[in-house]
PDB file of N, CA and C in Angstrom:
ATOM      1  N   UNK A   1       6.796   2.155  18.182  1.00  0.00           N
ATOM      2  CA  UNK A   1       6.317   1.132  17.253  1.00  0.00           C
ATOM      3  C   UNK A   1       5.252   0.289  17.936  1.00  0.00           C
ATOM      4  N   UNK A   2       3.737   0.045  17.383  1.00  0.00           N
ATOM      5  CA  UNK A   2       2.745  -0.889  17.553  1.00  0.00           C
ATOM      6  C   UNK A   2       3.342  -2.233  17.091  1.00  0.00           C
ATOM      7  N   UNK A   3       2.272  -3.236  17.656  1.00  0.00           N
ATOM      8  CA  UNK A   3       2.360  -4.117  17.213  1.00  0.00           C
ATOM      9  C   UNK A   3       1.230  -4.868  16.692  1.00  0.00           C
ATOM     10  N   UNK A   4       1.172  -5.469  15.178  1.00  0.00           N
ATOM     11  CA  UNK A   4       0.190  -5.443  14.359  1.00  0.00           C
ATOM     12  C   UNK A   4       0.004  -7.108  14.092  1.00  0.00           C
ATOM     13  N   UNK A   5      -1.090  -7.577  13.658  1.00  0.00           N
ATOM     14  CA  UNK A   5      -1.174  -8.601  13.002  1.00  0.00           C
ATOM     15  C   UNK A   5      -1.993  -8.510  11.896  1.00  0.00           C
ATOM     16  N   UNK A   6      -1.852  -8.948  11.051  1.00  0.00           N
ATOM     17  CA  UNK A   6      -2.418  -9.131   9.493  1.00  0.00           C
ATOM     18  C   UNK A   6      -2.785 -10.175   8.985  1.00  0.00           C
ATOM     19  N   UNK A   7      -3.926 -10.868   8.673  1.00  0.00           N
ATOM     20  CA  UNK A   7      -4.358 -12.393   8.054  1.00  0.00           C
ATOM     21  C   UNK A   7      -4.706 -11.818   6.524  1.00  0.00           C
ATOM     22  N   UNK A   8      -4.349 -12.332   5.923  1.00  0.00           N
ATOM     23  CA  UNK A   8      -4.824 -11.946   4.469  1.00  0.00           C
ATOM     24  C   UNK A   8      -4.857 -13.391   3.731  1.00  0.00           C
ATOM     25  N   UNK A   9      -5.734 -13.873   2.922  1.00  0.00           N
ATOM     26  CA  UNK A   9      -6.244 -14.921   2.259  1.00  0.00           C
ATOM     27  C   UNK A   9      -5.670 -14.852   0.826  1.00  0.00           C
ATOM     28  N   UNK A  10      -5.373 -14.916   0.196  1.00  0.00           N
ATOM     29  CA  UNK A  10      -4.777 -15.802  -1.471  1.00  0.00           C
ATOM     30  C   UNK A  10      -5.135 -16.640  -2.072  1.00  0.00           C
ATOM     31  N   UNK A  11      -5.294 -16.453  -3.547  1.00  0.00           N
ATOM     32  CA  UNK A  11      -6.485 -17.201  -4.362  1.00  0.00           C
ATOM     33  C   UNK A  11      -6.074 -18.657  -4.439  1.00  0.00           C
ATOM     34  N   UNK A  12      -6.981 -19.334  -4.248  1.00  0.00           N
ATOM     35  CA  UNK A  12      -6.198 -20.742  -4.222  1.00  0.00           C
ATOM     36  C   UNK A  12      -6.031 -20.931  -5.826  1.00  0.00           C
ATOM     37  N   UNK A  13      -5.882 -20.473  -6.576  1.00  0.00           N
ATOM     38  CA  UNK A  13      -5.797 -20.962  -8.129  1.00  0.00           C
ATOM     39  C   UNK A  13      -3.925 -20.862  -8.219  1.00  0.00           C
ATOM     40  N   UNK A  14      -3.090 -20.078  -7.397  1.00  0.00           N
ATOM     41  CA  UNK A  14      -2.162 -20.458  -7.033  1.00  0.00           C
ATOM     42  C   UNK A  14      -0.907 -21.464  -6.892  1.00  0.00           C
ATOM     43  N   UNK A  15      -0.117 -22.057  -7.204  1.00  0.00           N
ATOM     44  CA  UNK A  15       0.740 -22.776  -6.422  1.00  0.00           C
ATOM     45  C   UNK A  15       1.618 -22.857  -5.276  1.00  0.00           C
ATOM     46  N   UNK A  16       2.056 -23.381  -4.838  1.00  0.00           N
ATOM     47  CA  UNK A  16       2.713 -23.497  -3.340  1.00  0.00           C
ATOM     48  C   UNK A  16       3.931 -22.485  -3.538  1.00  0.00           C
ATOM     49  N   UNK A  17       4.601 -22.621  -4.789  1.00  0.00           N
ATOM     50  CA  UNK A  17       5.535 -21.594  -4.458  1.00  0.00           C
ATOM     51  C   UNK A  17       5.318 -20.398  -5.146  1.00  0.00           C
ATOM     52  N   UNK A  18       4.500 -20.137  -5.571  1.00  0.00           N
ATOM     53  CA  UNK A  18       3.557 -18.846  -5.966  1.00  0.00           C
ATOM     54  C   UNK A  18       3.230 -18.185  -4.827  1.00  0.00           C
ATOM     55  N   UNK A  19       2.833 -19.019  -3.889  1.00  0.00           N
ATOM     56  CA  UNK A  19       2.006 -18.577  -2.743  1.00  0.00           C
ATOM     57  C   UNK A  19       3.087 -18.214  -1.832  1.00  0.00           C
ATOM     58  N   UNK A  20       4.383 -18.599  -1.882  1.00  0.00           N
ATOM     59  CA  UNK A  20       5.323 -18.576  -0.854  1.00  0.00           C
ATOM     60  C   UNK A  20       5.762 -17.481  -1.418  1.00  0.00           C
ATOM     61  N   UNK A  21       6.081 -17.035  -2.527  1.00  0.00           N
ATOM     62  CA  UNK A  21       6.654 -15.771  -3.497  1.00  0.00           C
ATOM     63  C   UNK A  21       5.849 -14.458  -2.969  1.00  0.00           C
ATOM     64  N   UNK A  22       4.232 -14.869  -3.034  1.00  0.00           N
ATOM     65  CA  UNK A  22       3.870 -13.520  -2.271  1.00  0.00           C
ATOM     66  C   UNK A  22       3.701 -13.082  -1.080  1.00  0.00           C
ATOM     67  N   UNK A  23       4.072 -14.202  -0.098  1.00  0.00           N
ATOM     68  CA  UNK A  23       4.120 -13.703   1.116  1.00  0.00           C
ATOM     69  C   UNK A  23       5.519 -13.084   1.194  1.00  0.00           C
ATOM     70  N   UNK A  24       6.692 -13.832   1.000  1.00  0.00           N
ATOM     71  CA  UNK A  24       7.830 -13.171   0.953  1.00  0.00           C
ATOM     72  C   UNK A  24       7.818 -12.013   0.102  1.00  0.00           C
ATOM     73  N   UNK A  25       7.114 -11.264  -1.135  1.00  0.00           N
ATOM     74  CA  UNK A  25       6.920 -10.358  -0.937  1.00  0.00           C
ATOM     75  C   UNK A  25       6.619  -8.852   0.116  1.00  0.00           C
ATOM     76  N   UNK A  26       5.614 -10.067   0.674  1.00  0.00           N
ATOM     77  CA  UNK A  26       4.405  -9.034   1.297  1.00  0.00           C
ATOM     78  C   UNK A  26       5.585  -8.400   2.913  1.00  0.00           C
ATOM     79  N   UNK A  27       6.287  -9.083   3.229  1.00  0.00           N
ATOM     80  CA  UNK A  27       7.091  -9.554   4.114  1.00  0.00           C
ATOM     81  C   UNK A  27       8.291  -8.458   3.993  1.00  0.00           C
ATOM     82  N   UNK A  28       8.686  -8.755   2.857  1.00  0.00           N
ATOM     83  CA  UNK A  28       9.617  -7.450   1.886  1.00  0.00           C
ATOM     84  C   UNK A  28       9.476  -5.961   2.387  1.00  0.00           C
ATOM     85  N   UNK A  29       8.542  -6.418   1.884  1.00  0.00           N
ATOM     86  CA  UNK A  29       7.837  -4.536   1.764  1.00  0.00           C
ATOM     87  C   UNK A  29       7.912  -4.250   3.360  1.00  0.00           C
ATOM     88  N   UNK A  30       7.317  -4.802   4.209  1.00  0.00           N
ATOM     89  CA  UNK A  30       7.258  -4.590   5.206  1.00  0.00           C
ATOM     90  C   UNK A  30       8.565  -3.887   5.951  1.00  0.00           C
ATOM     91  N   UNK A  31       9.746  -5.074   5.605  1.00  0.00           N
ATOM     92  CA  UNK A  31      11.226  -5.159   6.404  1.00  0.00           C
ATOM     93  C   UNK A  31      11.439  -3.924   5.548  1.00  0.00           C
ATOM     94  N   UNK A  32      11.312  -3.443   4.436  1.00  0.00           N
ATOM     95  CA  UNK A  32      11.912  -2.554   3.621  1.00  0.00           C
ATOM     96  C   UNK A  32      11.339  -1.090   4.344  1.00  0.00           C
ATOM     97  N   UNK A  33      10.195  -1.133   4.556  1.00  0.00           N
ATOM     98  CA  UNK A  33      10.174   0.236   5.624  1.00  0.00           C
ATOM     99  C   UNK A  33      10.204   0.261   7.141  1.00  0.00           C
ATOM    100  N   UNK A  34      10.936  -0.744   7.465  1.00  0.00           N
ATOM    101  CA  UNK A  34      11.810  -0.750   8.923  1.00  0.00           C
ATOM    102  C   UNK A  34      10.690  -1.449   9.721  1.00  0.00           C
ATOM    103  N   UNK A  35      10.035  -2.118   9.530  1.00  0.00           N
ATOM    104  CA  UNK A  35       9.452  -3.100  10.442  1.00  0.00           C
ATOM    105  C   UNK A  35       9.720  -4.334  10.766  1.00  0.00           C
ATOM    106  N   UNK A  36       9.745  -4.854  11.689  1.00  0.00           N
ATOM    107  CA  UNK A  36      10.026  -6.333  12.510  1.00  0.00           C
ATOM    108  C   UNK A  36       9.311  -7.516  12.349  1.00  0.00           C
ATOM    109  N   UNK A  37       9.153  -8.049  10.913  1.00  0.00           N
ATOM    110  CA  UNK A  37       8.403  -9.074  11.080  1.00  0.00           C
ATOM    111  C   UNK A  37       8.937 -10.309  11.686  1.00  0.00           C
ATOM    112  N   UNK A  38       7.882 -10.449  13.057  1.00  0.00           N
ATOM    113  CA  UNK A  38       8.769 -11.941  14.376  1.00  0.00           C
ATOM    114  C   UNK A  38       8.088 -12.879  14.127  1.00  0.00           C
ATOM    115  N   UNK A  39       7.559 -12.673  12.819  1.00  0.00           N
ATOM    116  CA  UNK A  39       6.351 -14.337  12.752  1.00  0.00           C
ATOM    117  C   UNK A  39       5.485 -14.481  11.725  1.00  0.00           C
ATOM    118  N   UNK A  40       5.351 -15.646  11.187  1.00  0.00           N
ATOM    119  CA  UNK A  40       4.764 -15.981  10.274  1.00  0.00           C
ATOM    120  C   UNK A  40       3.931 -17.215  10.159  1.00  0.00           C
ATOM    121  N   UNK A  41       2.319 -17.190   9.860  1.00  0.00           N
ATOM    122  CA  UNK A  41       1.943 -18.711  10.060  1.00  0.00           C
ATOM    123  C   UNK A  41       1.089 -18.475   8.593  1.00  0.00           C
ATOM    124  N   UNK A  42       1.293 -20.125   8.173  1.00  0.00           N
ATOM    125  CA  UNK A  42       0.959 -20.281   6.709  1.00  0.00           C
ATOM    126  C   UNK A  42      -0.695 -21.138   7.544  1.00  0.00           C
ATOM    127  N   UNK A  43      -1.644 -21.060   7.604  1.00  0.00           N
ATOM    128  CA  UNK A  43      -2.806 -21.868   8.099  1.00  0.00           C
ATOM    129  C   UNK A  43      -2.970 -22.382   6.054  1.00  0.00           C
ATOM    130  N   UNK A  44      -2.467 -22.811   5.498  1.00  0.00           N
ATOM    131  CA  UNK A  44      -2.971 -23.267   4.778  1.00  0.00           C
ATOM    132  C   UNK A  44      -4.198 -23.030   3.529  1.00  0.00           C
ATOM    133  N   UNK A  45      -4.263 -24.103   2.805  1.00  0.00           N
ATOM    134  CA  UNK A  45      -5.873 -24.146   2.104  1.00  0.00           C
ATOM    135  C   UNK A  45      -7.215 -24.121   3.178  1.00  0.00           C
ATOM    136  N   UNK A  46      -7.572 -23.365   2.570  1.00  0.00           N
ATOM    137  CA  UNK A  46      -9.047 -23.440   3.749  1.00  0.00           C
ATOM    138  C   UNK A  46     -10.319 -22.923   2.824  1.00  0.00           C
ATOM    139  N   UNK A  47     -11.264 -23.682   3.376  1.00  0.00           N
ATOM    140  CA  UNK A  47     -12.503 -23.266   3.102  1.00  0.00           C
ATOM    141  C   UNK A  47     -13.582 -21.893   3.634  1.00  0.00           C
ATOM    142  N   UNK A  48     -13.714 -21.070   2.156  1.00  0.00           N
ATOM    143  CA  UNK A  48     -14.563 -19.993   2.931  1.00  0.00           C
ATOM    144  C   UNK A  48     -15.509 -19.998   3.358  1.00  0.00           C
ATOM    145  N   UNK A  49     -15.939 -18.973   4.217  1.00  0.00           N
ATOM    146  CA  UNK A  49     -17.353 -18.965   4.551  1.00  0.00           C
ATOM    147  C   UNK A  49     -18.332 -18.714   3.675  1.00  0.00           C
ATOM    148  N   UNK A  50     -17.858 -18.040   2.629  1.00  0.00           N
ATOM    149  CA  UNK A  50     -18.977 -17.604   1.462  1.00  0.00           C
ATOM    150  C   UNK A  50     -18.038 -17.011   0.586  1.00  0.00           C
ATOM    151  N   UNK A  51     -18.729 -17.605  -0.681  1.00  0.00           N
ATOM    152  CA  UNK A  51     -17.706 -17.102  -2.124  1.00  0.00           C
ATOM    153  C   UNK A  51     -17.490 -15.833  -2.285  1.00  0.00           C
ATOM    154  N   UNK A  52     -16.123 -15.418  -2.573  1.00  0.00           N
ATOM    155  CA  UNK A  52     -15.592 -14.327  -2.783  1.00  0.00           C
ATOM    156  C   UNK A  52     -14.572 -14.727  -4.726  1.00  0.00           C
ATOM    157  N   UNK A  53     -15.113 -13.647  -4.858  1.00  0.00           N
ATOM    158  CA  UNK A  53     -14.413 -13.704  -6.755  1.00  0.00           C
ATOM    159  C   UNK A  53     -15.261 -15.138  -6.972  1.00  0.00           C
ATOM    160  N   UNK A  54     -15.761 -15.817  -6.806  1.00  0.00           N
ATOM    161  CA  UNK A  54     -16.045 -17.263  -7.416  1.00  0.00           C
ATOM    162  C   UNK A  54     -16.020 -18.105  -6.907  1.00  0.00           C
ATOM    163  N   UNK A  55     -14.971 -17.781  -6.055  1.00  0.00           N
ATOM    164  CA  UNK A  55     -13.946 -19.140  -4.970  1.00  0.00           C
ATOM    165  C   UNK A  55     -13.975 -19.391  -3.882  1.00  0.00           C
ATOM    166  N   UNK A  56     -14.345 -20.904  -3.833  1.00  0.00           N
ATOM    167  CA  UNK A  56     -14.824 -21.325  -2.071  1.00  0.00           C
ATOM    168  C   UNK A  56     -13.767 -21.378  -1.487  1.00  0.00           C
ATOM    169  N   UNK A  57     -12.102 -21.399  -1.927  1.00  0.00           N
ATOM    170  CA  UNK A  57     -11.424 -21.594  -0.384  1.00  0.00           C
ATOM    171  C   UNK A  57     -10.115 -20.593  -1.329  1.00  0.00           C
ATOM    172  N   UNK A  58      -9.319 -20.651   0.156  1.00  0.00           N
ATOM    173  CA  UNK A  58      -7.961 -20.191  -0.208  1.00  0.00           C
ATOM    174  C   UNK A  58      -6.988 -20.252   0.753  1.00  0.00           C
ATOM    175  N   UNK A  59      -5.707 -19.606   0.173  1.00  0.00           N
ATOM    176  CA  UNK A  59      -4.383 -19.883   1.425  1.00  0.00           C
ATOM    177  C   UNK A  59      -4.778 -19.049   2.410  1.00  0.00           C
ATOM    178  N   UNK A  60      -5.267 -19.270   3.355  1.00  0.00           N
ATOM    179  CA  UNK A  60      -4.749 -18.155   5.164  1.00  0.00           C
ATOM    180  C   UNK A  60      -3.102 -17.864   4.864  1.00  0.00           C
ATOM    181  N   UNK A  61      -2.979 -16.379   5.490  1.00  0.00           N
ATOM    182  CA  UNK A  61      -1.250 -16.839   5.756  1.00  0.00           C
ATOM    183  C   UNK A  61      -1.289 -15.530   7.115  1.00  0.00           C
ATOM    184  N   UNK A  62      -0.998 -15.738   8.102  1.00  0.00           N
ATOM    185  CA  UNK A  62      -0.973 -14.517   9.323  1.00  0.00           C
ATOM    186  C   UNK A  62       0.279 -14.098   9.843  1.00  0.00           C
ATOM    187  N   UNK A  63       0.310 -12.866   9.225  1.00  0.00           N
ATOM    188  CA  UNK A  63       1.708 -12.286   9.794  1.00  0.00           C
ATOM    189  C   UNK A  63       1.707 -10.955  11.249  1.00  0.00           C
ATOM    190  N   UNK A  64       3.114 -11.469  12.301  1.00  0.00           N
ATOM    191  CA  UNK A  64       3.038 -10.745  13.630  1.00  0.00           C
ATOM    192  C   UNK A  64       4.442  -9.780  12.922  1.00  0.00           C
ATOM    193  N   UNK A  65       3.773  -8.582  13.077  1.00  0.00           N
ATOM    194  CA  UNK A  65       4.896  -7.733  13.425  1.00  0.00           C
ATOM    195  C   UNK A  65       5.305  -6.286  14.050  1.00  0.00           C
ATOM    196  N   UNK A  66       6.042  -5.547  14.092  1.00  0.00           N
ATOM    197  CA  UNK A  66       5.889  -4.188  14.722  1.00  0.00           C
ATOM    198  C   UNK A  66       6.795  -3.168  13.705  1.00  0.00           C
ATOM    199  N   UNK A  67       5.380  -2.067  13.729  1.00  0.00           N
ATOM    200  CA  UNK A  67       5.957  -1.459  12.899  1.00  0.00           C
ATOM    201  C   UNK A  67       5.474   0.316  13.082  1.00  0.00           C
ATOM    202  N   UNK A  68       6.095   1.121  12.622  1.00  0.00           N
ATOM    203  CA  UNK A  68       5.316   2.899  12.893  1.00  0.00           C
ATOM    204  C   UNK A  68       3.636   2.549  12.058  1.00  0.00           C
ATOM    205  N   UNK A  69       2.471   3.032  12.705  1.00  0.00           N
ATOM    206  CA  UNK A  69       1.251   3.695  12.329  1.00  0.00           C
ATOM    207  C   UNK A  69       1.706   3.834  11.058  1.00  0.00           C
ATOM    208  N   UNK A  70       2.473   4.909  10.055  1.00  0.00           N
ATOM    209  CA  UNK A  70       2.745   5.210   8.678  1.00  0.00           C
ATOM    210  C   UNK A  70       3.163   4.185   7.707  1.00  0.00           C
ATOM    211  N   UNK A  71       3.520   2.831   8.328  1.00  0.00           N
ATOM    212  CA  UNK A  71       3.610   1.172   7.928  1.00  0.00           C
ATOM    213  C   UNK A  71       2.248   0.844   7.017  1.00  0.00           C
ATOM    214  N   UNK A  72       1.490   0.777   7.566  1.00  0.00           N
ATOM    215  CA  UNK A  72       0.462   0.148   7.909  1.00  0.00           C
ATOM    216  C   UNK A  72      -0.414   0.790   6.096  1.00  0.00           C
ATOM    217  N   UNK A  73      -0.505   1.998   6.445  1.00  0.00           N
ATOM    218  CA  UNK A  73      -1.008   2.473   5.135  1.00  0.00           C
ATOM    219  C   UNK A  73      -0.582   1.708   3.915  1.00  0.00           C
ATOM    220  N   UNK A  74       0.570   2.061   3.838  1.00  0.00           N
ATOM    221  CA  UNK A  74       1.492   1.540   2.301  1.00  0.00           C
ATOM    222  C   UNK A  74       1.583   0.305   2.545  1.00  0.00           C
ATOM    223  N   UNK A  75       1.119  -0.572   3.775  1.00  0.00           N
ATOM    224  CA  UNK A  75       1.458  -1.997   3.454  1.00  0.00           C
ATOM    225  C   UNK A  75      -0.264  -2.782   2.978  1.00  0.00           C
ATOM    226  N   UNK A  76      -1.060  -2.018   3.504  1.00  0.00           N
ATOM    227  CA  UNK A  76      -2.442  -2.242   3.256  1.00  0.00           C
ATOM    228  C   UNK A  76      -2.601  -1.707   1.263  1.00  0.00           C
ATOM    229  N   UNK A  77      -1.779  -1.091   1.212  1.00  0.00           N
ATOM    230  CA  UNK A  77      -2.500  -0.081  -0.225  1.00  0.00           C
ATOM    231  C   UNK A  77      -1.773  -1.250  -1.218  1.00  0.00           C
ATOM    232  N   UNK A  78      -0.402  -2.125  -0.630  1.00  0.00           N
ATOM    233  CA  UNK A  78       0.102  -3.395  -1.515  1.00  0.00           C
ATOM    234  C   UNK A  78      -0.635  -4.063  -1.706  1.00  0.00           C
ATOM    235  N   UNK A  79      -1.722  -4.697  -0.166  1.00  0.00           N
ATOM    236  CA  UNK A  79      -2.896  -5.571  -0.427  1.00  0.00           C
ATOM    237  C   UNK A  79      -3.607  -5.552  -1.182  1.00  0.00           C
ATOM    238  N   UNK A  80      -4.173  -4.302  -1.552  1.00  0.00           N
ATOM    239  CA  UNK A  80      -5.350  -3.877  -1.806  1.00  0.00           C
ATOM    240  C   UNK A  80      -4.865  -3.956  -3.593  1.00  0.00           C
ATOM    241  N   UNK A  81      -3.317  -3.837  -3.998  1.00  0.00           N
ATOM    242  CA  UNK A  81      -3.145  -3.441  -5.617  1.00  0.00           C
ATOM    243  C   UNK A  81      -2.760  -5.162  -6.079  1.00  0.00           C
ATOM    244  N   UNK A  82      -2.439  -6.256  -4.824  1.00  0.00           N
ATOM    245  CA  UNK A  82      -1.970  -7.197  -5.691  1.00  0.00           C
ATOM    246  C   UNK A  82      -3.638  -7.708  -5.567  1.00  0.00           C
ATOM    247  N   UNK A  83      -3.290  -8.540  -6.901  1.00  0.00           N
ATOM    248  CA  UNK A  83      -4.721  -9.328  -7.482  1.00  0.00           C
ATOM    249  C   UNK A  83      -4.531 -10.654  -6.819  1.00  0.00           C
ATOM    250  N   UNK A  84      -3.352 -11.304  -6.209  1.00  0.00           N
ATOM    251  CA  UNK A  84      -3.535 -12.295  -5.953  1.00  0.00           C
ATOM    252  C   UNK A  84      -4.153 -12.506  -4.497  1.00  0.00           C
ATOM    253  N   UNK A  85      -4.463 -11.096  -3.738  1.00  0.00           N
ATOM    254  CA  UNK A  85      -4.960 -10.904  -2.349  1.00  0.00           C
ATOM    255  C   UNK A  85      -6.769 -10.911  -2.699  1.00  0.00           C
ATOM    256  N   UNK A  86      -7.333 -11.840  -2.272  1.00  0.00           N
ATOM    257  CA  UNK A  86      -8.729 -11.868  -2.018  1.00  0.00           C
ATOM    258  C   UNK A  86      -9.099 -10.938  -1.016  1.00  0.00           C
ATOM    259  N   UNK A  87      -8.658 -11.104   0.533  1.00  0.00           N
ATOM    260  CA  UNK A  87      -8.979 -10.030   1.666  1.00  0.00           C
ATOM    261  C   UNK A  87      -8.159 -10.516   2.626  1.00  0.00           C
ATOM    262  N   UNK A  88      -7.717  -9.106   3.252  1.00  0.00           N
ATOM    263  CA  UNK A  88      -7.548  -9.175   4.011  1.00  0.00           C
ATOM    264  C   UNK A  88      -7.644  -8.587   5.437  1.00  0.00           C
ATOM    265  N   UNK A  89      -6.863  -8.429   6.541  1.00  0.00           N
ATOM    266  CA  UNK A  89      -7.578  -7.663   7.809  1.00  0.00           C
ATOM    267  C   UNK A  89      -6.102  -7.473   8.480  1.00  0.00           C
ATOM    268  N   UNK A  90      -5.923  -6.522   8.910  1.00  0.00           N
ATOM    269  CA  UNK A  90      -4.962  -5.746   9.970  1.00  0.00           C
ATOM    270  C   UNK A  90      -5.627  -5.270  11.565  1.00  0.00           C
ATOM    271  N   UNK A  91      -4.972  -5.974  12.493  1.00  0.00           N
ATOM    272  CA  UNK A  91      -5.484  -5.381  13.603  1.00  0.00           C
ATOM    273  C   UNK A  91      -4.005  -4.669  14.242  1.00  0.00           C
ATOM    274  N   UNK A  92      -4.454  -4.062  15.442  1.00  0.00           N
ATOM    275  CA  UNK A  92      -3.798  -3.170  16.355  1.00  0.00           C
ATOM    276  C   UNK A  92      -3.654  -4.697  17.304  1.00  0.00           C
ATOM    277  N   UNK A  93      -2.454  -4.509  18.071  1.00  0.00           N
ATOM    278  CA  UNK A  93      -2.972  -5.516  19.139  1.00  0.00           C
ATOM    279  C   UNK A  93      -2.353  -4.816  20.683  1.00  0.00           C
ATOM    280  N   UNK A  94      -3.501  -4.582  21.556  1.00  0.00           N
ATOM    281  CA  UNK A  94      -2.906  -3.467  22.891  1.00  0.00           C
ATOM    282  C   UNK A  94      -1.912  -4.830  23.529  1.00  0.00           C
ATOM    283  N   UNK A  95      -1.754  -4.258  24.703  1.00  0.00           N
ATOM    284  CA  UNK A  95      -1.010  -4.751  25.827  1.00  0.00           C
ATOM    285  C   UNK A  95      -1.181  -6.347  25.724  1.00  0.00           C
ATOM    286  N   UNK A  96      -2.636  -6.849  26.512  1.00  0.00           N
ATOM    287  CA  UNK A  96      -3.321  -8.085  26.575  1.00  0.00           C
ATOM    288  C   UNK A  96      -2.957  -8.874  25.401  1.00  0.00           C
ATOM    289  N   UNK A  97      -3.841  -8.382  24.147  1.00  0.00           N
ATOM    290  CA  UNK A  97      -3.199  -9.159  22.895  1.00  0.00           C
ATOM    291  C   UNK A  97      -1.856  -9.308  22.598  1.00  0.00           C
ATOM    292  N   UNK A  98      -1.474  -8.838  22.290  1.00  0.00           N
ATOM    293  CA  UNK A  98       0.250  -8.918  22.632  1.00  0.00           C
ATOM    294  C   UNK A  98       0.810 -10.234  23.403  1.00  0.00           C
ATOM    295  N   UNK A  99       0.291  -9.767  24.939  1.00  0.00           N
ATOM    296  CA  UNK A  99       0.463 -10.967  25.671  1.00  0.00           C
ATOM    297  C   UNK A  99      -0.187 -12.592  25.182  1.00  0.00           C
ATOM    298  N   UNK A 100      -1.297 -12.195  24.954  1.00  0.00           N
ATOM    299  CA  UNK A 100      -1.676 -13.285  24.382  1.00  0.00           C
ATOM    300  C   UNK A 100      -1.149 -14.206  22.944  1.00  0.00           C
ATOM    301  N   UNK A 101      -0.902 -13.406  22.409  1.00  0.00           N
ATOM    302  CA  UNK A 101      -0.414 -13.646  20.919  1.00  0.00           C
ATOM    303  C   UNK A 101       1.059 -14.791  21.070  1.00  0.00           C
ATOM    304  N   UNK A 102       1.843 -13.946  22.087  1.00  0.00           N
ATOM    305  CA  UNK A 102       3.204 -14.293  22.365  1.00  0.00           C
ATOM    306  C   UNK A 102       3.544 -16.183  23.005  1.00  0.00           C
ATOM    307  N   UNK A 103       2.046 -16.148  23.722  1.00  0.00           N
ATOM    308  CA  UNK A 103       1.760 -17.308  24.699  1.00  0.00           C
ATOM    309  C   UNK A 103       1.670 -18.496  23.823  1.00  0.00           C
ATOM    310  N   UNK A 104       0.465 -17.829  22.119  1.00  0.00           N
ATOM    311  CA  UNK A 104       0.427 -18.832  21.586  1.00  0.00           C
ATOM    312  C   UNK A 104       1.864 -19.393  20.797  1.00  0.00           C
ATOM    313  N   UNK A 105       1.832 -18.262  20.335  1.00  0.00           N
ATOM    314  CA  UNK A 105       3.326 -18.543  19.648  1.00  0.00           C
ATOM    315  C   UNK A 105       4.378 -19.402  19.970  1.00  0.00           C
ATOM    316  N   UNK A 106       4.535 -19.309  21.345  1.00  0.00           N
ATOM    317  CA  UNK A 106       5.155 -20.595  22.559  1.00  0.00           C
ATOM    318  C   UNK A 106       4.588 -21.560  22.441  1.00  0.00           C
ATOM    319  N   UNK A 107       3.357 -21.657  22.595  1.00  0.00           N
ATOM    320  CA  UNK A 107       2.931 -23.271  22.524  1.00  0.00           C
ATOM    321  C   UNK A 107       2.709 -23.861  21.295  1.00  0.00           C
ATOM    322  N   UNK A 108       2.688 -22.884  20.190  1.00  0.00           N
ATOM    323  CA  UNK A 108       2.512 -23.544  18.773  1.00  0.00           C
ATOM    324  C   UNK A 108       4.295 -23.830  18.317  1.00  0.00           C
ATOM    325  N   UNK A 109       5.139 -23.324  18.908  1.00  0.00           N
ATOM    326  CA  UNK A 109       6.472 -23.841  18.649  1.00  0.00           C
ATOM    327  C   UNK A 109       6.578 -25.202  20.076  1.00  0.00           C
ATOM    328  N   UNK A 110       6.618 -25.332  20.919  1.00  0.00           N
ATOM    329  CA  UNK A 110       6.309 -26.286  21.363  1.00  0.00           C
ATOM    330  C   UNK A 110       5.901 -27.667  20.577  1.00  0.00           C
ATOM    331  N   UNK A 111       4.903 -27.294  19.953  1.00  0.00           N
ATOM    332  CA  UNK A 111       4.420 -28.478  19.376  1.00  0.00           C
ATOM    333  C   UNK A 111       4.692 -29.233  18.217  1.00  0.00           C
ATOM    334  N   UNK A 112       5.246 -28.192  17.702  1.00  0.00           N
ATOM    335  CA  UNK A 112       6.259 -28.335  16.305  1.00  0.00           C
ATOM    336  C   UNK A 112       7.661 -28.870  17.276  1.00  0.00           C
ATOM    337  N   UNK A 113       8.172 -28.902  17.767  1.00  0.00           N
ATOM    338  CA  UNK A 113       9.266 -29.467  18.360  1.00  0.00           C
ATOM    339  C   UNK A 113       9.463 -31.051  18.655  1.00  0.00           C
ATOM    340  N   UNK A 114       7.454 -31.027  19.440  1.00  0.00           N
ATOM    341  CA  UNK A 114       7.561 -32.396  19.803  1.00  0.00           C
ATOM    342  C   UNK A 114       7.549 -33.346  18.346  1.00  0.00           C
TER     343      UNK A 114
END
């Protein structure tokens, strides 16, 4: 099993628990074909860089998890069929990233603590 990260954006025309409904979806699907999702960050409303569908901003939401190469397809082809996904991006993350990823994750719980 790799380990993947995924940022995908959501239309801000949305509500908060609209928006929470499709990540826990998206999340679903995932756990449902045996992957490990260890993390989840909501970055919020945000402003785009340039209009997409019409719309200058939307929810960020970035999910860490590990899952088989054959994941990845069927979890991208969900993206791609719900309408409420503007774009999104899947990376691979080697060794380094990994490491890195993990470091932040520590210090962004850290800070939520204090």
């Amino acid at each position: 099993m790799n380990q993947y990260e995924t940022v995908f954006i959501l239309t801000p025309v949305l509500s908060e628990d609209q928006m929470k409904e499709a990540v826990e979806k998206f999340k679903g699907t995932l756990t449902a074909a045996g992957a490990d999702v260890f993390s989840e960050e909501n970055w919020g409303l945000r402003k785009l860089a340039y209009p997409i569908q019409k719309k200058t901003t939307g929810f960020y939401v970035m999910l860490e998890y590990k899952a088989a190469p054959e994941v990845i397809k069927n979890f991208e082809l969900q993206l791609r069929r719900d309408e409420r996904v503007i774009r999104f991006l899947t990376v691979k993350n080697e060794k380094y990233a990994a490491q890195y990823a993990e470091k932040r994750r520590n210090k962004f719980a850290k800070k939520e603590e204090a």
